[in-house]
N, C-alpha and C. Protein backbone atom coordinates (compact mmCIF):
# COMPACT_ATOMS: atom_id res chain seq x y z
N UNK A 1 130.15 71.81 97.13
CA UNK A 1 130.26 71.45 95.73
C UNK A 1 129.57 72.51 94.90
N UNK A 2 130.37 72.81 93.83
CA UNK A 2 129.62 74.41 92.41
C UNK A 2 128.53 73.74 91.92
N UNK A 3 127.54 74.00 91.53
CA UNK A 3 126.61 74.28 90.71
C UNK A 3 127.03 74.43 89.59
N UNK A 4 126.95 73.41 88.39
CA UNK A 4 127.45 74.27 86.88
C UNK A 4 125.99 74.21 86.43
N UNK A 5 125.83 75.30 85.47
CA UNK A 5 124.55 75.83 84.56
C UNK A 5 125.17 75.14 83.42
N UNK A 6 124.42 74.01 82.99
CA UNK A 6 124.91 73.47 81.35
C UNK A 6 124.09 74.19 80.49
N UNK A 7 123.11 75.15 80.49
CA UNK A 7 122.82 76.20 79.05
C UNK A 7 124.04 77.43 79.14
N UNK A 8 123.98 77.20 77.76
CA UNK A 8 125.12 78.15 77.38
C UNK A 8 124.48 79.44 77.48
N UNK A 9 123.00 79.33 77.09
CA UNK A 9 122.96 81.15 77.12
C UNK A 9 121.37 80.73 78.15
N UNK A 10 121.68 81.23 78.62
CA UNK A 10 119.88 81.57 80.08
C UNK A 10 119.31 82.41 79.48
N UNK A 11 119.94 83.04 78.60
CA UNK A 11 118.75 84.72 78.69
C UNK A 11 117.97 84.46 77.73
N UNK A 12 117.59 83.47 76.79
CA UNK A 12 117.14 82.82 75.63
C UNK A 12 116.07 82.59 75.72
N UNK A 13 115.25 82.45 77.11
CA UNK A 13 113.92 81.90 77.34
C UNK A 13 113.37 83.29 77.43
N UNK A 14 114.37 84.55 77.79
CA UNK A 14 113.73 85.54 78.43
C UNK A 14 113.32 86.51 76.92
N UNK A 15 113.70 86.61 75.95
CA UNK A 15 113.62 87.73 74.83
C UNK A 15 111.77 87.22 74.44
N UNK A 16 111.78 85.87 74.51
CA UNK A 16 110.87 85.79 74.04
C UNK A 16 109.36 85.97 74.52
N UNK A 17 109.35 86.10 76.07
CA UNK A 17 108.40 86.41 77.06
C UNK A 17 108.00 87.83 76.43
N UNK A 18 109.59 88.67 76.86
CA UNK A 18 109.74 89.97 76.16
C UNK A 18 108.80 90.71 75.29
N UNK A 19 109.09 89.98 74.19
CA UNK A 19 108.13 90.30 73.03
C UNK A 19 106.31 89.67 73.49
N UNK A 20 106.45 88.68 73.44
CA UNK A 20 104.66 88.37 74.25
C UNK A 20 104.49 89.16 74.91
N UNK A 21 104.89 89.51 75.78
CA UNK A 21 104.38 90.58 76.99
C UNK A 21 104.04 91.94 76.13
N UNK A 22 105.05 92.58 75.25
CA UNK A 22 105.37 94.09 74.74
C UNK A 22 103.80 94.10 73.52
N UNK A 23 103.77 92.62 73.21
CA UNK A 23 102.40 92.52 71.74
C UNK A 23 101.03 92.88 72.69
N UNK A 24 101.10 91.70 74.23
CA UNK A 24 100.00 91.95 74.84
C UNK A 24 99.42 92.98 75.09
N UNK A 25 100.89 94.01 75.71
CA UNK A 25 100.39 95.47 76.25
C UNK A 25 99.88 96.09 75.32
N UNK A 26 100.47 95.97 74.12
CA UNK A 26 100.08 96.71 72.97
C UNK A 26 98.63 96.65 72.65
N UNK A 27 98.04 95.31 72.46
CA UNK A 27 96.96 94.91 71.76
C UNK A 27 95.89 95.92 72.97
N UNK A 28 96.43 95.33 74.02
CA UNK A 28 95.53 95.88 75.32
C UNK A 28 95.29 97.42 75.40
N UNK A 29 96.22 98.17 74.92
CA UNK A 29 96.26 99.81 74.97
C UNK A 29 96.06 100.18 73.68
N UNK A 30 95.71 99.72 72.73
CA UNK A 30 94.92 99.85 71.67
C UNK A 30 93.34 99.34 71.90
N UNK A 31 92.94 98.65 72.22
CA UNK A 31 91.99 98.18 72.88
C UNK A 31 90.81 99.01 73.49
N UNK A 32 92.12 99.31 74.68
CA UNK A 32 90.79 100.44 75.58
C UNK A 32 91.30 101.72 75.25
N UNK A 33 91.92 102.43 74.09
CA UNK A 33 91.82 103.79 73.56
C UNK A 33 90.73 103.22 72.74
N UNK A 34 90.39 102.67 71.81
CA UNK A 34 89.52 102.74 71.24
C UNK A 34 87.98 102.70 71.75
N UNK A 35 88.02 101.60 73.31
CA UNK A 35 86.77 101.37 73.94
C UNK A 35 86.25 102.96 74.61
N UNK A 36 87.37 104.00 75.30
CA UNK A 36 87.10 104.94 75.56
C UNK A 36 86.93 106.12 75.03
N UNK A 37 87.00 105.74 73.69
CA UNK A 37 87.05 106.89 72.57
C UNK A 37 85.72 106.80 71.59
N UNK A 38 85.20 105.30 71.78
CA UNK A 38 83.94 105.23 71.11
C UNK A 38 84.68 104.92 69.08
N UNK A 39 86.38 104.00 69.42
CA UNK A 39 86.40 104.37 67.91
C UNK A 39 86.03 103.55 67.53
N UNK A 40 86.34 103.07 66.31
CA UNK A 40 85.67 101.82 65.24
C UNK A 40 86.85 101.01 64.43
N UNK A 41 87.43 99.99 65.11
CA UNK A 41 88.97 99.78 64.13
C UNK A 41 88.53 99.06 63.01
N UNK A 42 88.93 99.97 62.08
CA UNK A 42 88.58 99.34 60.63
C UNK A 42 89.79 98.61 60.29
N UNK A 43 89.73 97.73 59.48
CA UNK A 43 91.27 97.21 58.98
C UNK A 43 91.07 97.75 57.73
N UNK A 44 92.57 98.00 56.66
CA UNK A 44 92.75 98.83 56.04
C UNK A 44 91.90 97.79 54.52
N UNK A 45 91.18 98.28 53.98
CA UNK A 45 90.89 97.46 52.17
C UNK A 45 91.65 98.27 51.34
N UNK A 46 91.95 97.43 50.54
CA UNK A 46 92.26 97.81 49.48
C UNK A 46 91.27 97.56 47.93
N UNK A 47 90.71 98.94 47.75
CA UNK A 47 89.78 98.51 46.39
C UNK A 47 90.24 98.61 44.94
N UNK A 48 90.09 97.66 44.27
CA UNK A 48 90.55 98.10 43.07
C UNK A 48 89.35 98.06 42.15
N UNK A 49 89.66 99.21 41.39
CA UNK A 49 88.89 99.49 40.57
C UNK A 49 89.73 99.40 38.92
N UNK A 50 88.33 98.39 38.26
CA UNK A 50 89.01 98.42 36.80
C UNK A 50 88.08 99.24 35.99
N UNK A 51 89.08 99.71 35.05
CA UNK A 51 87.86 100.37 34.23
C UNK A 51 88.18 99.86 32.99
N UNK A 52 87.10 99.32 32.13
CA UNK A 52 87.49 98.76 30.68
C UNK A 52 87.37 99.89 30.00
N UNK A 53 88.07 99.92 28.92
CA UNK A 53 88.22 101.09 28.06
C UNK A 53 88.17 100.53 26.85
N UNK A 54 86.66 101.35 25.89
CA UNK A 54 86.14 100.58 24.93
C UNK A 54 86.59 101.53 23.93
N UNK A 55 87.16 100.71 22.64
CA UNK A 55 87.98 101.29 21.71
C UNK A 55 87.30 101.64 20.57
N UNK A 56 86.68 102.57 20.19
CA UNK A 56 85.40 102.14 18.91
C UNK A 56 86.82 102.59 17.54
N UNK A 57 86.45 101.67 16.90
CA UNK A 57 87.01 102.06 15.30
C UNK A 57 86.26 103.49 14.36
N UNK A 58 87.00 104.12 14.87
CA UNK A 58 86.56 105.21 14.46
C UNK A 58 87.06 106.01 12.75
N UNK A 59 87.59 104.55 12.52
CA UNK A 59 88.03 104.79 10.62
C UNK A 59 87.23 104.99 10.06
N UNK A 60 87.39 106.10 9.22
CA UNK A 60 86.03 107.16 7.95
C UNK A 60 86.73 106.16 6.67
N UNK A 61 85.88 105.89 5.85
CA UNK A 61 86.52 105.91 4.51
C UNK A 61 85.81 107.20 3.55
N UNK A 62 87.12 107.64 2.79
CA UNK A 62 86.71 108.85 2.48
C UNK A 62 87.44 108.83 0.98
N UNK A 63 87.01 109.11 -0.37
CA UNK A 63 87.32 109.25 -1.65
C UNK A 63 87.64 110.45 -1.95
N UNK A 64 88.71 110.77 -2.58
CA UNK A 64 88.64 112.15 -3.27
C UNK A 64 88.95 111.93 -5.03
N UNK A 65 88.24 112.70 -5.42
CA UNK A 65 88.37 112.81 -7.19
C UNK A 65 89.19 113.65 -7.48
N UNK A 66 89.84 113.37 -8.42
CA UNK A 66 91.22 114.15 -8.99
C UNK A 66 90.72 114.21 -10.44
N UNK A 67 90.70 116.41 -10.72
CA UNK A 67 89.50 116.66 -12.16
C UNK A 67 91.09 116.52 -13.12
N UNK A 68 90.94 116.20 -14.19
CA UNK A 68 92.43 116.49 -14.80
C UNK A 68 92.68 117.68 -15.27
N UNK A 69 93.58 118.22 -15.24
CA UNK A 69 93.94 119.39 -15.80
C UNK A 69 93.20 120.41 -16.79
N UNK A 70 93.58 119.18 -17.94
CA UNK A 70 92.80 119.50 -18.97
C UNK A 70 91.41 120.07 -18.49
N UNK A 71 90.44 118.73 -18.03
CA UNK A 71 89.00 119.57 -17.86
C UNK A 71 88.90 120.84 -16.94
N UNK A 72 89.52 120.77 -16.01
CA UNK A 72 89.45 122.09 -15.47
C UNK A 72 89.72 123.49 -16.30
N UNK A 73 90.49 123.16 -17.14
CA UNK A 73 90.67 124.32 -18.17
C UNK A 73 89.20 124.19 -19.25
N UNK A 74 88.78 123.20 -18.90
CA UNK A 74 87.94 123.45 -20.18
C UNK A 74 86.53 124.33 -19.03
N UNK A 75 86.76 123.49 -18.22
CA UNK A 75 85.32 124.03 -17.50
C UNK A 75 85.54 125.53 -17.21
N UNK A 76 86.60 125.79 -16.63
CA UNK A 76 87.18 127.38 -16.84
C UNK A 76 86.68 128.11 -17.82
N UNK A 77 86.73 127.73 -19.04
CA UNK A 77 86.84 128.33 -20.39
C UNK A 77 84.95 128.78 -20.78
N UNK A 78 84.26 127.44 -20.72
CA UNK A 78 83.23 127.87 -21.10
C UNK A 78 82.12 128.51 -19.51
N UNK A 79 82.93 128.70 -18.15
CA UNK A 79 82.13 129.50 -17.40
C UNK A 79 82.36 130.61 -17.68
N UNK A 80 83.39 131.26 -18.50
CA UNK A 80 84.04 132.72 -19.06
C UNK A 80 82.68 132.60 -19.69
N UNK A 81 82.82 131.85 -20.96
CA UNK A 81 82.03 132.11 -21.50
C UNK A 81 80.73 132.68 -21.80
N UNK A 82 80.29 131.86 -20.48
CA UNK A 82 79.16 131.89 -20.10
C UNK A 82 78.56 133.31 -19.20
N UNK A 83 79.37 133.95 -18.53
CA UNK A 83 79.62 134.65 -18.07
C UNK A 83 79.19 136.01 -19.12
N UNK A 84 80.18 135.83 -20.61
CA UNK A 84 79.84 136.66 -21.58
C UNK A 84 78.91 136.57 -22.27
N UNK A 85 78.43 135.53 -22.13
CA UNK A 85 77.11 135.37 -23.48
C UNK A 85 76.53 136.35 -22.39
N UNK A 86 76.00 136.16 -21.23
CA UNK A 86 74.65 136.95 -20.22
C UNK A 86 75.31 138.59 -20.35
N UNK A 87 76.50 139.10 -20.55
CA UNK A 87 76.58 140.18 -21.17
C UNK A 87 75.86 140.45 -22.27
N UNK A 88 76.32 139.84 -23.19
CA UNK A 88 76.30 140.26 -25.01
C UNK A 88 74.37 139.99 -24.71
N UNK A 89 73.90 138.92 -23.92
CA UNK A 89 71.91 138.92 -24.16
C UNK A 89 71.44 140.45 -23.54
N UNK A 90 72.40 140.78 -22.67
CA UNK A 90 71.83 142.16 -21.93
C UNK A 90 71.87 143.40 -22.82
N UNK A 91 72.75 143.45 -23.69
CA UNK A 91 73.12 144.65 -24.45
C UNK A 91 71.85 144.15 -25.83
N UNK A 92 72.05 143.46 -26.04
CA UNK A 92 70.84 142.94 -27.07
C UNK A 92 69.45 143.03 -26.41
N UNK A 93 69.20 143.17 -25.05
CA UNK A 93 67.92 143.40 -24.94
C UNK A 93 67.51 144.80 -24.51
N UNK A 94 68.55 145.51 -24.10
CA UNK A 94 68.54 147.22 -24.19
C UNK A 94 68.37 147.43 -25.38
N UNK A 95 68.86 147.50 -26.41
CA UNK A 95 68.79 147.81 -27.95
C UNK A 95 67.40 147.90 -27.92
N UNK A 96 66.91 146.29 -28.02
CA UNK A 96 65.77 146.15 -28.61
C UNK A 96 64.77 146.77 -27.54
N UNK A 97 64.72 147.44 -26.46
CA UNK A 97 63.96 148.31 -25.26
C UNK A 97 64.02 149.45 -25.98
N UNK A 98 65.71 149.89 -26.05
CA UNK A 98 65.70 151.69 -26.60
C UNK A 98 64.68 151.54 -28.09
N UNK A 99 64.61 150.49 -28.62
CA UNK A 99 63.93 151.06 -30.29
C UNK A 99 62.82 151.33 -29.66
N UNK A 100 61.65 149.91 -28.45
CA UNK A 100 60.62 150.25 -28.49
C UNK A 100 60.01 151.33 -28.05
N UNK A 101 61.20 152.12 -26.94
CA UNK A 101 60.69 153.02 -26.41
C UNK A 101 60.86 154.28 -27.14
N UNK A 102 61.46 154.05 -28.35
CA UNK A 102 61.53 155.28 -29.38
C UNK A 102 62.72 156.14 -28.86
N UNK A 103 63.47 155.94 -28.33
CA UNK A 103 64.74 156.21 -27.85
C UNK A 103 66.23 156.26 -28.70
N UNK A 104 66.02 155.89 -29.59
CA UNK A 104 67.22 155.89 -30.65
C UNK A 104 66.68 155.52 -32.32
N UNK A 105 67.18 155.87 -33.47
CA UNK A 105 66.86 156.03 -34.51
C UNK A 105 66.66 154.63 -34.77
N UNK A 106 66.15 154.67 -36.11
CA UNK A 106 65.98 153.67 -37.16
C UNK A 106 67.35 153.43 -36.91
N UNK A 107 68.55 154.11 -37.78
CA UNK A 107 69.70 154.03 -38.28
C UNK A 107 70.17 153.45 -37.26
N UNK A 108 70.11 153.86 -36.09
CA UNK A 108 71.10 153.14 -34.88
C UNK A 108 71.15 152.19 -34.29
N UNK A 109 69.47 151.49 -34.48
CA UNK A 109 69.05 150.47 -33.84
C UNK A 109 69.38 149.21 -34.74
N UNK A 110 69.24 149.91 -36.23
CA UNK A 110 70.05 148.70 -37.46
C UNK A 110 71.47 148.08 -37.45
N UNK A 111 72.14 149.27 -36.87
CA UNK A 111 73.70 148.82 -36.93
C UNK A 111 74.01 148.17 -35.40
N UNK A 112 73.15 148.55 -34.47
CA UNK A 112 73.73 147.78 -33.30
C UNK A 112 72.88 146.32 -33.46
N UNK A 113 71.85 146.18 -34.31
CA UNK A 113 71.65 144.72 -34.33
C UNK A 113 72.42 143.95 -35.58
N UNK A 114 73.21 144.74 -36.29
CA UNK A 114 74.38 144.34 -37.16
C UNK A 114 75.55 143.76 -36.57
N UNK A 115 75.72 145.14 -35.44
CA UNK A 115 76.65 144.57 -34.69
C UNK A 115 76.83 143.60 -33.96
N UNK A 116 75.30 142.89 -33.42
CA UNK A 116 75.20 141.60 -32.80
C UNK A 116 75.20 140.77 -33.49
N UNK A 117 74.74 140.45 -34.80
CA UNK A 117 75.18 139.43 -35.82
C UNK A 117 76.82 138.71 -35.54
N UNK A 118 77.51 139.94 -35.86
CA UNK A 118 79.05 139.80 -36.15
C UNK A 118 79.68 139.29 -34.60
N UNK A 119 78.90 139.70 -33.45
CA UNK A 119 79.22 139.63 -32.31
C UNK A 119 78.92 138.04 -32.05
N UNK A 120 77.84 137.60 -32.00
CA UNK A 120 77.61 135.84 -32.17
C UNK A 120 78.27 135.27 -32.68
N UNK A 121 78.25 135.58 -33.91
CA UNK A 121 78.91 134.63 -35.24
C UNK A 121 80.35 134.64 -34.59
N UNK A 122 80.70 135.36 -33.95
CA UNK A 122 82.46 135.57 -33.79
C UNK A 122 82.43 134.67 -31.99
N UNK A 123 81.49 134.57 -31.15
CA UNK A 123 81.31 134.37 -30.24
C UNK A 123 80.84 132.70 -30.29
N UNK A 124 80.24 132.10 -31.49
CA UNK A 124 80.29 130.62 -32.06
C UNK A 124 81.36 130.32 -32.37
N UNK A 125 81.81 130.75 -33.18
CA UNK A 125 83.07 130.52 -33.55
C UNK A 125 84.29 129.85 -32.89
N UNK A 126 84.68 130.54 -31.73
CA UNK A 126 85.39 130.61 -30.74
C UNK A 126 84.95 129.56 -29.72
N UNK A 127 83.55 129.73 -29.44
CA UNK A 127 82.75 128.53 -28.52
C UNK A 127 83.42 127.07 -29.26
N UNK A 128 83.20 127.34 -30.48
CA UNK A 128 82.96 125.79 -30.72
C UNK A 128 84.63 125.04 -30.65
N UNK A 129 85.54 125.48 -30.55
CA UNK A 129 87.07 124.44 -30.47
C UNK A 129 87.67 125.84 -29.07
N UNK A 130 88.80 125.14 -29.05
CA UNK A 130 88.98 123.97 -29.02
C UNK A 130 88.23 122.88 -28.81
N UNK A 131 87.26 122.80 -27.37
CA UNK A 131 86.64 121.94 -26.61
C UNK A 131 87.28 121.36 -25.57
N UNK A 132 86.41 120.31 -25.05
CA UNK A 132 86.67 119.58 -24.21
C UNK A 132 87.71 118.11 -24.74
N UNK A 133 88.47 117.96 -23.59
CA UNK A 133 89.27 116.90 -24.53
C UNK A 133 88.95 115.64 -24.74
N UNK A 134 89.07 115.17 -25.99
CA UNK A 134 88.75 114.29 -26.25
C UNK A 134 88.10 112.73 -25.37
N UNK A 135 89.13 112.97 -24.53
CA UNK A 135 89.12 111.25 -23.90
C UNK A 135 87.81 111.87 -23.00
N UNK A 136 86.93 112.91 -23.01
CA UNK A 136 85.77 113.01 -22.02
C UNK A 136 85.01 113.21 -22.72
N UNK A 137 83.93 111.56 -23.11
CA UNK A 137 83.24 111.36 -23.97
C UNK A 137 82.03 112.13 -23.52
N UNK A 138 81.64 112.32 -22.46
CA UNK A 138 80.73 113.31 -22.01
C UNK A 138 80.40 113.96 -21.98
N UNK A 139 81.78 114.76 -21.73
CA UNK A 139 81.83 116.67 -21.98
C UNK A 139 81.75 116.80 -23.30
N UNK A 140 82.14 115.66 -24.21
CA UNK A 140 81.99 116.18 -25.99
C UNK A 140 80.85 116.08 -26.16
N UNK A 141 80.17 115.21 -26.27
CA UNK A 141 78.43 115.25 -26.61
C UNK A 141 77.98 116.67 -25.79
N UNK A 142 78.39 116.73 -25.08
CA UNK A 142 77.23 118.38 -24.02
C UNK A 142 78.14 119.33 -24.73
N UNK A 143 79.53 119.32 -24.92
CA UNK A 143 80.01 120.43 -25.83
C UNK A 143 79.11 121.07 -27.30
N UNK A 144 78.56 119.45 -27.97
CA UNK A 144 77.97 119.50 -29.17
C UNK A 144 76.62 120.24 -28.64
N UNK A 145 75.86 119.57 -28.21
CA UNK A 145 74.94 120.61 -27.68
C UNK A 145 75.41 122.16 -27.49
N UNK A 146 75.84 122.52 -27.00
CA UNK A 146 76.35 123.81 -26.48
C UNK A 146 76.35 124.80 -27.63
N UNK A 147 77.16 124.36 -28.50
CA UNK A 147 77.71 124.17 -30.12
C UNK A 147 76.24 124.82 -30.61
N UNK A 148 75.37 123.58 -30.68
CA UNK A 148 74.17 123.42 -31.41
C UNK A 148 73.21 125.13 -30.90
N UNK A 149 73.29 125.61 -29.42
CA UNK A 149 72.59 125.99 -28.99
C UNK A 149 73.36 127.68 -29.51
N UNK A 150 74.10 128.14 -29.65
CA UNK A 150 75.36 129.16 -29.42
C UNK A 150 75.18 129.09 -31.38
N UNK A 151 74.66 128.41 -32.09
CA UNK A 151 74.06 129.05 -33.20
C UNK A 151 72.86 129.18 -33.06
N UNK A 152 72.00 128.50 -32.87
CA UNK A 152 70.26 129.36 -32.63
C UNK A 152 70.64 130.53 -32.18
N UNK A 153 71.53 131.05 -31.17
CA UNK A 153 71.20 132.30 -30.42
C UNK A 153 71.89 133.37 -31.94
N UNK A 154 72.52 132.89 -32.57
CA UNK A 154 73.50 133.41 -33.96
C UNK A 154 72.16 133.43 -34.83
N UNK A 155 71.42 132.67 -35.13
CA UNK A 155 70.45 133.00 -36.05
C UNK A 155 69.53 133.69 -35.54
N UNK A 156 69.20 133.65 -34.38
CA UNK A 156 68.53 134.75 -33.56
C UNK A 156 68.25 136.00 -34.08
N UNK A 157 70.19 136.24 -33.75
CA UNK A 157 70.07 137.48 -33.99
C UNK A 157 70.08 138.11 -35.47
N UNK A 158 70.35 137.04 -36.48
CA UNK A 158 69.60 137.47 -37.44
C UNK A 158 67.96 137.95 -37.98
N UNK A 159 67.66 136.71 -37.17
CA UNK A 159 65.60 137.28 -37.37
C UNK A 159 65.78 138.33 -36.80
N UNK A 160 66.21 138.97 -35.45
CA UNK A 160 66.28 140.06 -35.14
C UNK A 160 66.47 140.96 -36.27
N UNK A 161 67.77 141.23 -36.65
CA UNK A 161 67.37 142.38 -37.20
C UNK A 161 66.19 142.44 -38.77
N UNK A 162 65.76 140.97 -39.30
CA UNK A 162 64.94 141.01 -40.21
C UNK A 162 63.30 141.58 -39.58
N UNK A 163 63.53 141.53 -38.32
CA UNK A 163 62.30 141.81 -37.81
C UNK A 163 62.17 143.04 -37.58
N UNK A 164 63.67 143.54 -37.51
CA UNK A 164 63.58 145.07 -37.56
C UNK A 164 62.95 145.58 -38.59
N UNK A 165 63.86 144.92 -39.68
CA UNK A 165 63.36 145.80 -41.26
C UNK A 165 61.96 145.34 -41.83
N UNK A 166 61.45 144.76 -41.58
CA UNK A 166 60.11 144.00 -41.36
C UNK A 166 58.78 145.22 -41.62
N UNK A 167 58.09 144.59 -42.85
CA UNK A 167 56.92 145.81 -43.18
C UNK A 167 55.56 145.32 -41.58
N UNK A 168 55.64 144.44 -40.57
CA UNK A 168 54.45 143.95 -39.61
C UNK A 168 54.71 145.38 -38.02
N UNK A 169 54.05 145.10 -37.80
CA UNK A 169 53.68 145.94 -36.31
C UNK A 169 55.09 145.64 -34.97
N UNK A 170 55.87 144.77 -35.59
CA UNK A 170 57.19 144.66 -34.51
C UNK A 170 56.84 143.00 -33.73
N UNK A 171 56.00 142.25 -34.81
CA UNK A 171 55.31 140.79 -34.38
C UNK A 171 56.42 139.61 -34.41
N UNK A 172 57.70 140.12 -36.17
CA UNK A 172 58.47 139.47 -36.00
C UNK A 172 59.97 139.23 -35.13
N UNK A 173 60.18 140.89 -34.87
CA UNK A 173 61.12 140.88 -34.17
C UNK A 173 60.86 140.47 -32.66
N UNK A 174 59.51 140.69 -32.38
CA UNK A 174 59.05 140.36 -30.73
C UNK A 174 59.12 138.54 -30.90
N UNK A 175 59.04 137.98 -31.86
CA UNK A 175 59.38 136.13 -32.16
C UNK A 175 60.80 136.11 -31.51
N UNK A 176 61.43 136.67 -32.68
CA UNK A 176 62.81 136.12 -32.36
C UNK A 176 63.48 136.90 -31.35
N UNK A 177 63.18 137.86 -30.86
CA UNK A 177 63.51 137.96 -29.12
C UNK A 177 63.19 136.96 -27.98
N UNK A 178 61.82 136.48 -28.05
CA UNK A 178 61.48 135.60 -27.12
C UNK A 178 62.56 134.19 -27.67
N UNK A 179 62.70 133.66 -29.10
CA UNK A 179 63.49 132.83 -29.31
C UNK A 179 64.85 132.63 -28.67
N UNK A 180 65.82 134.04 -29.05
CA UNK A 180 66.64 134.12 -28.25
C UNK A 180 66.95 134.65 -26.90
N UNK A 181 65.93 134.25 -26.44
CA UNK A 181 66.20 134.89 -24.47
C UNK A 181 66.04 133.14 -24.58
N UNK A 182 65.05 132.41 -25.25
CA UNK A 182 64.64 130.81 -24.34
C UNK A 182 66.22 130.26 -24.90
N UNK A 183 67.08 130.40 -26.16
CA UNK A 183 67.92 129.73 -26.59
C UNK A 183 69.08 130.44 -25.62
N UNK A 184 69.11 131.18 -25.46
CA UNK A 184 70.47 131.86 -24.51
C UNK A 184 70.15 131.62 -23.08
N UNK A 185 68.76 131.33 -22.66
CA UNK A 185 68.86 130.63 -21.05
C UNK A 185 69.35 129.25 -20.88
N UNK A 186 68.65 127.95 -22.19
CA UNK A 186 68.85 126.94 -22.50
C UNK A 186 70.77 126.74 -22.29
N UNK A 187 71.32 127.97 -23.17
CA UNK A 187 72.74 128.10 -23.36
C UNK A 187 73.54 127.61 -22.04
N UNK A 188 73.20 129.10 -21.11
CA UNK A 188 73.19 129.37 -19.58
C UNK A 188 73.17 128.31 -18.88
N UNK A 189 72.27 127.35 -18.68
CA UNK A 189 71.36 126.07 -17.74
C UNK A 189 72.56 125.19 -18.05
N UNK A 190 72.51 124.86 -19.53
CA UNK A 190 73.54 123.53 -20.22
C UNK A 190 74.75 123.95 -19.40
N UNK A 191 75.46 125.40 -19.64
CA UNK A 191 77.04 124.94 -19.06
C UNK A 191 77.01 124.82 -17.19
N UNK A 192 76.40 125.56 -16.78
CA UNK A 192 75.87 125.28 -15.55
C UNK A 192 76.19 123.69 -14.91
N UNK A 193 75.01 122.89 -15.75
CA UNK A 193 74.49 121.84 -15.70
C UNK A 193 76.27 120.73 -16.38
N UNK A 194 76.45 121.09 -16.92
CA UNK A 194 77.88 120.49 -17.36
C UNK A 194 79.26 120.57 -16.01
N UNK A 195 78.85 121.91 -15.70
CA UNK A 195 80.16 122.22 -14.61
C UNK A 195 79.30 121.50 -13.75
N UNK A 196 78.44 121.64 -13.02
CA UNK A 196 78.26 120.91 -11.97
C UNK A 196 78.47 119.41 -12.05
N UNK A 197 78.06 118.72 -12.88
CA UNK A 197 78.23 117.08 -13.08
C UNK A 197 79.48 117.03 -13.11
N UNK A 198 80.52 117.69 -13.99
CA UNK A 198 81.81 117.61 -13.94
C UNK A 198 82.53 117.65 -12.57
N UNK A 199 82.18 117.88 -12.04
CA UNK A 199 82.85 118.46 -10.34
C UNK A 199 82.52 117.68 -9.20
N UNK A 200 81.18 117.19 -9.29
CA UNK A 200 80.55 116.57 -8.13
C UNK A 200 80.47 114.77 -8.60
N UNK A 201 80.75 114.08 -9.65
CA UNK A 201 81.09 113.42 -10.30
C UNK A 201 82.55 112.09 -9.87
């Protein structure tokens, strides 16, 4: 009488020995390479590293002034100015050097302090308008000053030359020299002192 095998497949018990056996050898020959090698089986980490990243607000607040037109032309105008008055005091204080040092005549020293008369008076004149514009209640009052100061240095130079023609030892004209060097520095300082406030303002 046959023998029938009722599993359909026999070889089913066998794959799986298979693999047990193939993991064992494995584990085992990893094992003693490492025992004879002196290694160290690390298992693998994984590190993570965070890094916070700190955001600083690094917003400036920052203003800028806008001069108007206008004043910039004005401030323009009287640093010219200014510029010329420290001419016209320099030539006025050579004059009055060449007389003392006896360096030029009576006659010559009269008409070049004539000539500074006409030179002020024409140099006020001109100072005083246009001006500053109106809507800069500021710059008008320091204009007026300016004004005020830009005739002292005009009558100045009148005592000047009265001090020329002067019967004293040269007491009056040495007045109104020192007058007009302090009124023409005063002059100097004021527009200075005007442009800078105007600008930094």
């Amino acid at each position: 009488m046959e023998n029938l095998n009722t599993d359909p497949k026999p070889g089913r018990l066998i794959l799986p020995l298979v693999l047990i056996g193939m993991i064992a050898t494995t584990y085992t020959f990893i094992n003693r390479v490492a025992t004879n090698n002196n290694l160290e089986i690390i298992a693998d980490e994984v590190t993570t590293t965070t890094i916070n990243q700190i955001v600083e607000d690094s917003t400036t607040t920052s203003t800028t002034t806008t001069i108007p037109e206008d004043v910039i032309a004005y401030l323009e105008e009287i640093t010219g100015e200014k510029i010329q008055a420290i001419e016209l005091g320099k030539k006025v204080l050579e004059t009055n050097q060449r007389w003392d040092d006896k360096t030029t005549t009576y006659q010559e020293a009269q008409q070049e302090f004539q000539e500074f008369i006409d030179v002020w008076l024409f140099f006020g004149d001109t100072f005083a308008s246009p001006g500053p514009p109106n809507s800069e209640s500021n710059l008008v009052a320091n204009h007026e000053e300016l004004v005020i100061l830009a005739n002292l240095i005009y009558e100045d130079t009148l005592e000047l030359l009265e001090g020329l023609t002067a019967p004293d030892t040269g007491e009056r004209r040495t007045a109104a020299l020192n007058s007009f060097n302090n009124n023409l520095d005063l002059f100097i300082d004021k527009i200075e002192q005007v442009v800078a406030s105007a600008t930094t303002s």
